[in-house]
Protein backbone atom coordinates (compact mmCIF):
# COMPACT_ATOMS: atom_id res chain seq x y z
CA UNK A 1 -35.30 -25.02 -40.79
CA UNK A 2 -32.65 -23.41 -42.75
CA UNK A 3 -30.04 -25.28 -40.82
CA UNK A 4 -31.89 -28.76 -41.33
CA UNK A 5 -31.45 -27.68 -45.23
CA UNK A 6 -27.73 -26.28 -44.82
CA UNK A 7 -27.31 -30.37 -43.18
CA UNK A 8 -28.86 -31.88 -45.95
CA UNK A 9 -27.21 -29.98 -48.88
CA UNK A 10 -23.84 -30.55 -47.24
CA UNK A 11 -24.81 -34.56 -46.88
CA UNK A 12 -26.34 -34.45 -50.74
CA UNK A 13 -22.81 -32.77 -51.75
CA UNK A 14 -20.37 -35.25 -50.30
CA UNK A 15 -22.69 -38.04 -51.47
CA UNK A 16 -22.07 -37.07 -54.89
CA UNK A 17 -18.42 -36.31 -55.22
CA UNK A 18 -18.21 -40.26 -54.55
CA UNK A 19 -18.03 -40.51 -50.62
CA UNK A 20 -19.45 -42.87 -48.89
CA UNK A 21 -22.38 -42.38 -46.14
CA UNK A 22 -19.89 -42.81 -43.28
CA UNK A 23 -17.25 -40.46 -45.05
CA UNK A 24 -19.77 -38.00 -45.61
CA UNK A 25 -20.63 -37.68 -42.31
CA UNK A 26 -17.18 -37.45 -40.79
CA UNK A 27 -16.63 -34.38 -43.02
CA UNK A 28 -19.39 -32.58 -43.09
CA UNK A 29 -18.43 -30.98 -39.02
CA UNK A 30 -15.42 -29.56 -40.87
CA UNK A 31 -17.63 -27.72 -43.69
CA UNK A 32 -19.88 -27.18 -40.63
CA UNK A 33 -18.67 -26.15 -37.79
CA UNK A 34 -20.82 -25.04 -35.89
CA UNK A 35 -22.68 -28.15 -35.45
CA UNK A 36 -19.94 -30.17 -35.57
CA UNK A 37 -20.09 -31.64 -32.05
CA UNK A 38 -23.74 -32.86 -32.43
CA UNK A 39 -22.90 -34.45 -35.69
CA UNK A 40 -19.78 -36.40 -34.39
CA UNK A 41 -22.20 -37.02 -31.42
CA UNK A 42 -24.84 -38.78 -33.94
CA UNK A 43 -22.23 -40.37 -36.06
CA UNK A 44 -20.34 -42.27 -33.20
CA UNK A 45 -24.26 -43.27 -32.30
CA UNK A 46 -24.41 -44.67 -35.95
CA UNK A 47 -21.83 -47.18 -35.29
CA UNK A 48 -23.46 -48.48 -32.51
CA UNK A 49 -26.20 -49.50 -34.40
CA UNK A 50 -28.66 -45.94 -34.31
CA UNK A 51 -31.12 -45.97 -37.57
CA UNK A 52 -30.52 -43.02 -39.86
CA UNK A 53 -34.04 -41.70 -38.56
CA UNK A 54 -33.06 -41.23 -34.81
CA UNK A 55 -29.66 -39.30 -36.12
CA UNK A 56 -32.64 -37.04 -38.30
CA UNK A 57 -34.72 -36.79 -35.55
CA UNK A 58 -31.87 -35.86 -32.99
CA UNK A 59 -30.97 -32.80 -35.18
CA UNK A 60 -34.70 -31.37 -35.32
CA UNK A 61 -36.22 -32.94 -38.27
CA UNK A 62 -39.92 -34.10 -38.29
CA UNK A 63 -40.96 -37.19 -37.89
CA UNK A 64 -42.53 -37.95 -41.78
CA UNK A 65 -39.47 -36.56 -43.01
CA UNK A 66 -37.06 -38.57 -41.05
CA UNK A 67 -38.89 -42.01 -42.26
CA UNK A 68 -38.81 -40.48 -45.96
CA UNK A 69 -34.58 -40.20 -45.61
CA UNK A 70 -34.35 -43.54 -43.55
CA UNK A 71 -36.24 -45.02 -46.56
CA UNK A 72 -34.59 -43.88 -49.14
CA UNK A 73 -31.30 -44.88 -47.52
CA UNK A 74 -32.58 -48.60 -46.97
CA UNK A 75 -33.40 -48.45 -51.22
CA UNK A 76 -30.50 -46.68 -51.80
CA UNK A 77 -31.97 -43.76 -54.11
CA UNK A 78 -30.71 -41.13 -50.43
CA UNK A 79 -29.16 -38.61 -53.25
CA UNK A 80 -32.00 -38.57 -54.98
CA UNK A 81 -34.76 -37.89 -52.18
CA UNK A 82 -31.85 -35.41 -50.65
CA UNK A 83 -31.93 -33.48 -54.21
CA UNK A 84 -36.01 -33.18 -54.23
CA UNK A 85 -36.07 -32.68 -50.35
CA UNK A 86 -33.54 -29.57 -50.69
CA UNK A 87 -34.97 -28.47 -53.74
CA UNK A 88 -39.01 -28.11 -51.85
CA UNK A 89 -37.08 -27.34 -48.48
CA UNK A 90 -35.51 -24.44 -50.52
CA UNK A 91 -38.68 -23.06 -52.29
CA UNK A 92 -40.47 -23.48 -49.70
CA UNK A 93 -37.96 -20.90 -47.63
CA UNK A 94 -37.63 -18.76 -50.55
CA UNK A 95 -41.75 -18.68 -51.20
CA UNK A 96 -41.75 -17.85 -47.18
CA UNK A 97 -39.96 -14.85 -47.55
CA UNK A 98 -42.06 -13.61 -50.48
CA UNK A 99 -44.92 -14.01 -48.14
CA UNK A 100 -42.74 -12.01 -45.94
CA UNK A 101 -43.04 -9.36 -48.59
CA UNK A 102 -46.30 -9.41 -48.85
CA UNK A 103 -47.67 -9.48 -45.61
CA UNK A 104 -45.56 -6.39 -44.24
CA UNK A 105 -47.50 -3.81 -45.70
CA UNK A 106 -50.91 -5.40 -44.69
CA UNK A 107 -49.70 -6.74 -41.26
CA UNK A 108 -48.05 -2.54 -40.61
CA UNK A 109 -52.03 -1.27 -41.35
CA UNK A 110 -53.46 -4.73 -39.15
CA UNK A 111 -51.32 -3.01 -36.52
CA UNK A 112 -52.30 0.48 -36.75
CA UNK A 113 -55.96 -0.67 -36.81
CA UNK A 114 -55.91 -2.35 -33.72
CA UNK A 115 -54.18 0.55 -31.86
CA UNK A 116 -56.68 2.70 -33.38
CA UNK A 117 -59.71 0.80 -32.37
CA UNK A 118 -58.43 0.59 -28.46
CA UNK A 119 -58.09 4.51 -29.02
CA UNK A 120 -61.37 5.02 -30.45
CA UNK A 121 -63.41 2.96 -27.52
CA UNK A 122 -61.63 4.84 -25.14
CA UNK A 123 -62.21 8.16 -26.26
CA UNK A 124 -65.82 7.14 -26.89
CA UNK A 125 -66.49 5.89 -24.10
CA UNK A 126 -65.42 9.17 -22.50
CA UNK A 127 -67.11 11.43 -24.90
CA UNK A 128 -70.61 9.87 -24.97
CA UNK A 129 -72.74 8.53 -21.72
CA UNK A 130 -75.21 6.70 -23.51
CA UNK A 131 -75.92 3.47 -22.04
CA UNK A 132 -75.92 1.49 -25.76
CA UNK A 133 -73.45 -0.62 -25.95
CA UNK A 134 -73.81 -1.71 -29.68
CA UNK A 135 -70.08 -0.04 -30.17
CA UNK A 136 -68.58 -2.19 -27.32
CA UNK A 137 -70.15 -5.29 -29.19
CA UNK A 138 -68.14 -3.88 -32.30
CA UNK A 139 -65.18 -3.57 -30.50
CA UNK A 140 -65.17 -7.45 -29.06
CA UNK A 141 -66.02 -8.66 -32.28
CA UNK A 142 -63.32 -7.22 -34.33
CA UNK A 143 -60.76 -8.09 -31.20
CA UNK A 144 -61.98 -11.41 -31.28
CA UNK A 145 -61.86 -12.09 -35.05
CA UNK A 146 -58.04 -10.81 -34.59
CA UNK A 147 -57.29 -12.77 -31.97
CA UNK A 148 -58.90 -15.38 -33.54
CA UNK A 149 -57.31 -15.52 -36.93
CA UNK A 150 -53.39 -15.18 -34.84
CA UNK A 151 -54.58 -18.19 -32.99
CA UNK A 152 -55.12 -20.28 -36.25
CA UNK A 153 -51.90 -19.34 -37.53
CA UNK A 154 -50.24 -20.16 -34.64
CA UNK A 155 -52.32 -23.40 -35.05
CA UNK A 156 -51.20 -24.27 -38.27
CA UNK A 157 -47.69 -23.62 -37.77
CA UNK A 158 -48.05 -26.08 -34.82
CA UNK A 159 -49.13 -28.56 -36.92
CA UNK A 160 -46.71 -27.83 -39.84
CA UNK A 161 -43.48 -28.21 -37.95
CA UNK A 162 -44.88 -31.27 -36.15
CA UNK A 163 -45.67 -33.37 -39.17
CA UNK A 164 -46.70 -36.57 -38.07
CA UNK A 165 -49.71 -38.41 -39.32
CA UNK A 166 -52.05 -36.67 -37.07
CA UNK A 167 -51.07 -33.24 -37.32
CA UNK A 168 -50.63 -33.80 -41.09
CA UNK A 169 -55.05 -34.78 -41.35
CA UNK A 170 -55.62 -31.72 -39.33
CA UNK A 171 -53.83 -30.10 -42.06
CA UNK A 172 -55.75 -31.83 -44.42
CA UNK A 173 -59.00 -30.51 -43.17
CA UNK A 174 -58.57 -26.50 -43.37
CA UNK A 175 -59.74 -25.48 -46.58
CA UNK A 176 -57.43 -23.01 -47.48
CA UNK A 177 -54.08 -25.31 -47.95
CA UNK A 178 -55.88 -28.91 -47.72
CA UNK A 179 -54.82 -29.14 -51.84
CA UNK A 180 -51.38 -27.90 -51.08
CA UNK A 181 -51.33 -30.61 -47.44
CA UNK A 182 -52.81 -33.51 -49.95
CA UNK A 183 -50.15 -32.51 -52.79
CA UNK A 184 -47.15 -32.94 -50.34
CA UNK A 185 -48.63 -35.99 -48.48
CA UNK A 186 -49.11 -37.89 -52.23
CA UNK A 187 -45.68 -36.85 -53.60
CA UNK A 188 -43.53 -38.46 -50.36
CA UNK A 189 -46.14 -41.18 -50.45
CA UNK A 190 -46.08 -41.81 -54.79
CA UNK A 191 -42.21 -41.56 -54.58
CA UNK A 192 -41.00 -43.88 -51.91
CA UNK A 193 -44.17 -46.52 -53.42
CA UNK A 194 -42.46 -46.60 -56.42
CA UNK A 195 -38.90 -46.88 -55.01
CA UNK A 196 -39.64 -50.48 -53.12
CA UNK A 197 -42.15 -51.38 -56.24
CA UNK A 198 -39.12 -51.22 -58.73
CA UNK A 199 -36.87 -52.47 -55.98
CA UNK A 200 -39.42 -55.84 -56.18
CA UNK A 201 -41.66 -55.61 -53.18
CA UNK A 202 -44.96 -56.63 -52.55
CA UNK A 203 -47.57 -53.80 -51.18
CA UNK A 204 -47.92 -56.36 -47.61
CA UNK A 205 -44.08 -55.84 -47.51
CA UNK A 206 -43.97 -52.09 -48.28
CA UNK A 207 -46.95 -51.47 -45.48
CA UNK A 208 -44.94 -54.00 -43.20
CA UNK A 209 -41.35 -51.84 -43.50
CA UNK A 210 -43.53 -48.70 -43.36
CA UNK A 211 -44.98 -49.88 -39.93
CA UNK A 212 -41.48 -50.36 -38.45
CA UNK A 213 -40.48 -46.42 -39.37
CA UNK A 214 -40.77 -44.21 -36.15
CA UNK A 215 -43.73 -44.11 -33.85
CA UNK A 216 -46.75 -41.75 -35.37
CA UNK A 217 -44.90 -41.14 -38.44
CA UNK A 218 -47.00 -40.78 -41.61
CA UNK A 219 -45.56 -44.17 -43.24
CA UNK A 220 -45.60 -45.87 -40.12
CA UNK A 221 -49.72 -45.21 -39.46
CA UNK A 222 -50.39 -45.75 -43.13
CA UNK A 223 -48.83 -48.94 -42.79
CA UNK A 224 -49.91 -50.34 -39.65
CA UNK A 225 -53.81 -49.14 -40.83
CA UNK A 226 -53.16 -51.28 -44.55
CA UNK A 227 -51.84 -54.30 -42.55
CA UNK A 228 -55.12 -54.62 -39.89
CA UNK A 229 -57.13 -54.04 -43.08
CA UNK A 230 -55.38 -56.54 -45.19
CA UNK A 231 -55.71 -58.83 -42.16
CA UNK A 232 -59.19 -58.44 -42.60
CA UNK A 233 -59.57 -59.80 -46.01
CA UNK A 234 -60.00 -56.57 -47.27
CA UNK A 235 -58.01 -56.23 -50.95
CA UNK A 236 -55.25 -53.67 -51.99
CA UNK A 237 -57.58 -51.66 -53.75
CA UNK A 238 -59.92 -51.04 -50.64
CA UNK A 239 -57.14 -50.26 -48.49
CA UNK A 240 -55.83 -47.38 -51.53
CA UNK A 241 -59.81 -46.29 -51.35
CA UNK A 242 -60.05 -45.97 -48.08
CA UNK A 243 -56.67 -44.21 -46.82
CA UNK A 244 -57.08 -40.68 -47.26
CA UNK A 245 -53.21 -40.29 -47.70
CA UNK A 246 -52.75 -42.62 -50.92
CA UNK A 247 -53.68 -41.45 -54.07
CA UNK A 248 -56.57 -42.38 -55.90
CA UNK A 249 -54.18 -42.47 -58.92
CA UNK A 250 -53.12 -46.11 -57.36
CA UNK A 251 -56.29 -47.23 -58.11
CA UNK A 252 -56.24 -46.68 -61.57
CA UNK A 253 -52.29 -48.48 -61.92
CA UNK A 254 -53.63 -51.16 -59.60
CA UNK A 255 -56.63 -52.44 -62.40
CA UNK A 256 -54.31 -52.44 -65.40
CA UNK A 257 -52.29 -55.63 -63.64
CA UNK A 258 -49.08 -53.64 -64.38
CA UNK A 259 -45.36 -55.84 -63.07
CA UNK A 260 -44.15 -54.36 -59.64
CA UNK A 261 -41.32 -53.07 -61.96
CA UNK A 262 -43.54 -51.29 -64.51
CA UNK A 263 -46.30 -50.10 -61.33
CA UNK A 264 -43.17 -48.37 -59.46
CA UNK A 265 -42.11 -46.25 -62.28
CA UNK A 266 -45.55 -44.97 -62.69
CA UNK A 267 -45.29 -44.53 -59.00
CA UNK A 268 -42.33 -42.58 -59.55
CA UNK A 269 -43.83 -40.63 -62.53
CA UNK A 270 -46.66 -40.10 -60.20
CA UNK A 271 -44.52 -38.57 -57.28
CA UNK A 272 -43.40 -36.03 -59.88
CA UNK A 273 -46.61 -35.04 -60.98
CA UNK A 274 -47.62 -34.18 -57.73
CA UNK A 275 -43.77 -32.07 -56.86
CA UNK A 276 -45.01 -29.76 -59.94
CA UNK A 277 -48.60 -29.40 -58.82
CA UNK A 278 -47.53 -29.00 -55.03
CA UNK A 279 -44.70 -26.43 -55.92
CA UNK A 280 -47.48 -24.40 -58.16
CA UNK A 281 -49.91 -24.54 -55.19
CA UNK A 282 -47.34 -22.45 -52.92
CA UNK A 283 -47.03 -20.00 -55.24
CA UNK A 284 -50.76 -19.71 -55.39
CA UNK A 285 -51.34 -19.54 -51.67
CA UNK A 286 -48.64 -16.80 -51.58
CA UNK A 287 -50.18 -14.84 -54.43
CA UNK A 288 -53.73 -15.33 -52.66
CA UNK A 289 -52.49 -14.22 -48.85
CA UNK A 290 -52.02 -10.54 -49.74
CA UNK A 291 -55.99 -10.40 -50.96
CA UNK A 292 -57.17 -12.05 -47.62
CA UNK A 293 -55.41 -9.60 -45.58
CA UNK A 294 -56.69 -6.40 -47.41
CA UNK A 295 -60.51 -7.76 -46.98
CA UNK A 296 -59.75 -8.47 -43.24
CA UNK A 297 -58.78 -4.85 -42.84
CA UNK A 298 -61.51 -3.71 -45.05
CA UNK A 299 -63.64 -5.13 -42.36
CA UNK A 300 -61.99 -3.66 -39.92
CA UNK A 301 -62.41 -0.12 -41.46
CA UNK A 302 -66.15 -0.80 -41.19
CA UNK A 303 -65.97 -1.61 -37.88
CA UNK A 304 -64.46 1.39 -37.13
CA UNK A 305 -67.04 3.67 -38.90
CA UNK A 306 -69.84 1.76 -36.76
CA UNK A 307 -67.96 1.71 -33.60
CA UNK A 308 -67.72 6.16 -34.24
CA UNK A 309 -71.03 6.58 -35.44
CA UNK A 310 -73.32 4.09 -33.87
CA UNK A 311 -72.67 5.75 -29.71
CA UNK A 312 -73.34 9.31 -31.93
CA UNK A 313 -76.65 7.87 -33.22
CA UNK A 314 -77.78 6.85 -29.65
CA UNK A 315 -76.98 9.92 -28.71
CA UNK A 316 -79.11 11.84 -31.33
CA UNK A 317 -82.07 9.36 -30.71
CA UNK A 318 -81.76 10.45 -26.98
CA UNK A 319 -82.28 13.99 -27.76
């Protein structure tokens, strides 16, 4: 990720000391070298005719994000969508080392617990010959709560790097960061609306460019959904209602019979309503992580007091 970021800071700085897209891309190997055969590799592929999103997809980048860049380069607003893309890209990094921070301490303790429990049953186990087993069922429950909770964040890290429209609803269903999933999903949606609006396309022609993006991208499912819909006879309106992944806000811009002009610079407005409310939701979730952990290892610590005292009170009941 960092070096996805390092690419597009280098492409948003050559962009605007005046170079060209072509110009900026046969300089940037010499500011980076060390992926400067794989970017001469990509731009010779350029010439031939490659879209911008294969060259984004080539070095790493998701799929949602590649169709945001390709976008922006076919309305010509790239140095714009590079400064807001390095600008999250960055807090986002910098918010993911404060989480870091904060999980060290809790995550050192998680550790400690664990080895502690696997101590515990087997000195238990050795100490005490009664046949209840209520401390083994304490055991297996904290193990599999633990193993349970790395699983989902495994899960969820799956799905974040993935980031096309499927693993993006999956997102969008855990409660914990569906908010933050919806924020990010309406602010690349609001902002590249209200590029083609003010650039004087229809909604049919914005779904119909978004369904030629890359296979199973978020634009490119969002538009191929709107089109069968509109096919239907179904209005614009329906189509906002019914996509989870376009703002209800629409709906509202839709009935005051705004000019495609005027109805993509509340689009635009829009996009940055939801870049403030998305960027205060990570700082939020990293605020709220620390909390989670220390009641996770409170439980823990009770588990441990019944997984010591329980096999001692079936022993004292035997006597």
């Amino acid at each position: 990720m960092a070096e996805q970021v390092e690419f597009l800071e280098y492409l948003e700085s050559s962009l605007k000391n005046g170079l060209s897209f072509a110009q900026a891309l046969e300089i940037i190997p010499g500011l980076w070298p060390k992926k400067g055969v794989l970017i001469k590799k990509q731009e010779a592929l350029m010439r031939e005719g490659v879209r911008f999103r294969e060259l984004l997809s080539n070095l790493g980048f998701s799929k949602t994000v590649s169709s945001q860049l390709d976008l922006a380069m076919e309305q010509g607003n790239l140095v714009n969508c590079l400064s807001q893309l390095v600008y999250l890209e960055k807090l986002k990094a910098k918010q993911i080392k404060k989480l870091q921070a904060e999980l060290t301490y809790p995550f050192t303790l998680f550790v400690m617990m664990i080895f502690l429990l696997i101590f515990m049953q087997k000195f238990l186990n050795e100490q005490f010959s009664s046949s209840d087993n209520s401390g083994n069922i304490v055991f297996s429950l904290l193990t599999g709560l633990a193993i349970f909770a790395v699983a989902g964040i495994l899960y969820l890290l799956k799905l974040y790097q993935k980031q096309d429209y499927h693993a993006l609803k999956r997102l969008a269903k855990f409660p914990i960061i569906r908010k933050l999933s919806l924020s990010y999903i309406h602010y690349l949606l609001s902002g590249q609306l209200g590029m083609m609006l003010e650039a004087g396309f229809s909604f049919q022609e914005i779904f119909q460019f978004f369904a030629n993006q890359e296979e199973d991208s978020l634009q490119t499912v969002i538009g191929e959904q709107a089109l069968r819909r509109l096919r239907n006879g179904e209005s614009i309106e329906e189509v906002v209602r019914k996509e989870l992944f376009l703002p209800d806000n629409l709906l509202i811009f839709l009935k005051t019979g705004a000019s495609k002009k005027n109805l993509g610079q509340k689009c635009s407005l829009l996009a940055e309503s939801f870049f403030r409310d998305l960027t205060i939701r990570l700082e939020k979730l990293v605020v709220n992580v620390q909390p989670i952990c220390f009641i996770f290892i409170g439980l823990c610590i009770v588990g441990m007091y019944l997984k010591l005292l329980m096999p001692i009170y079936a022993v004292m009941q035997s006597m």
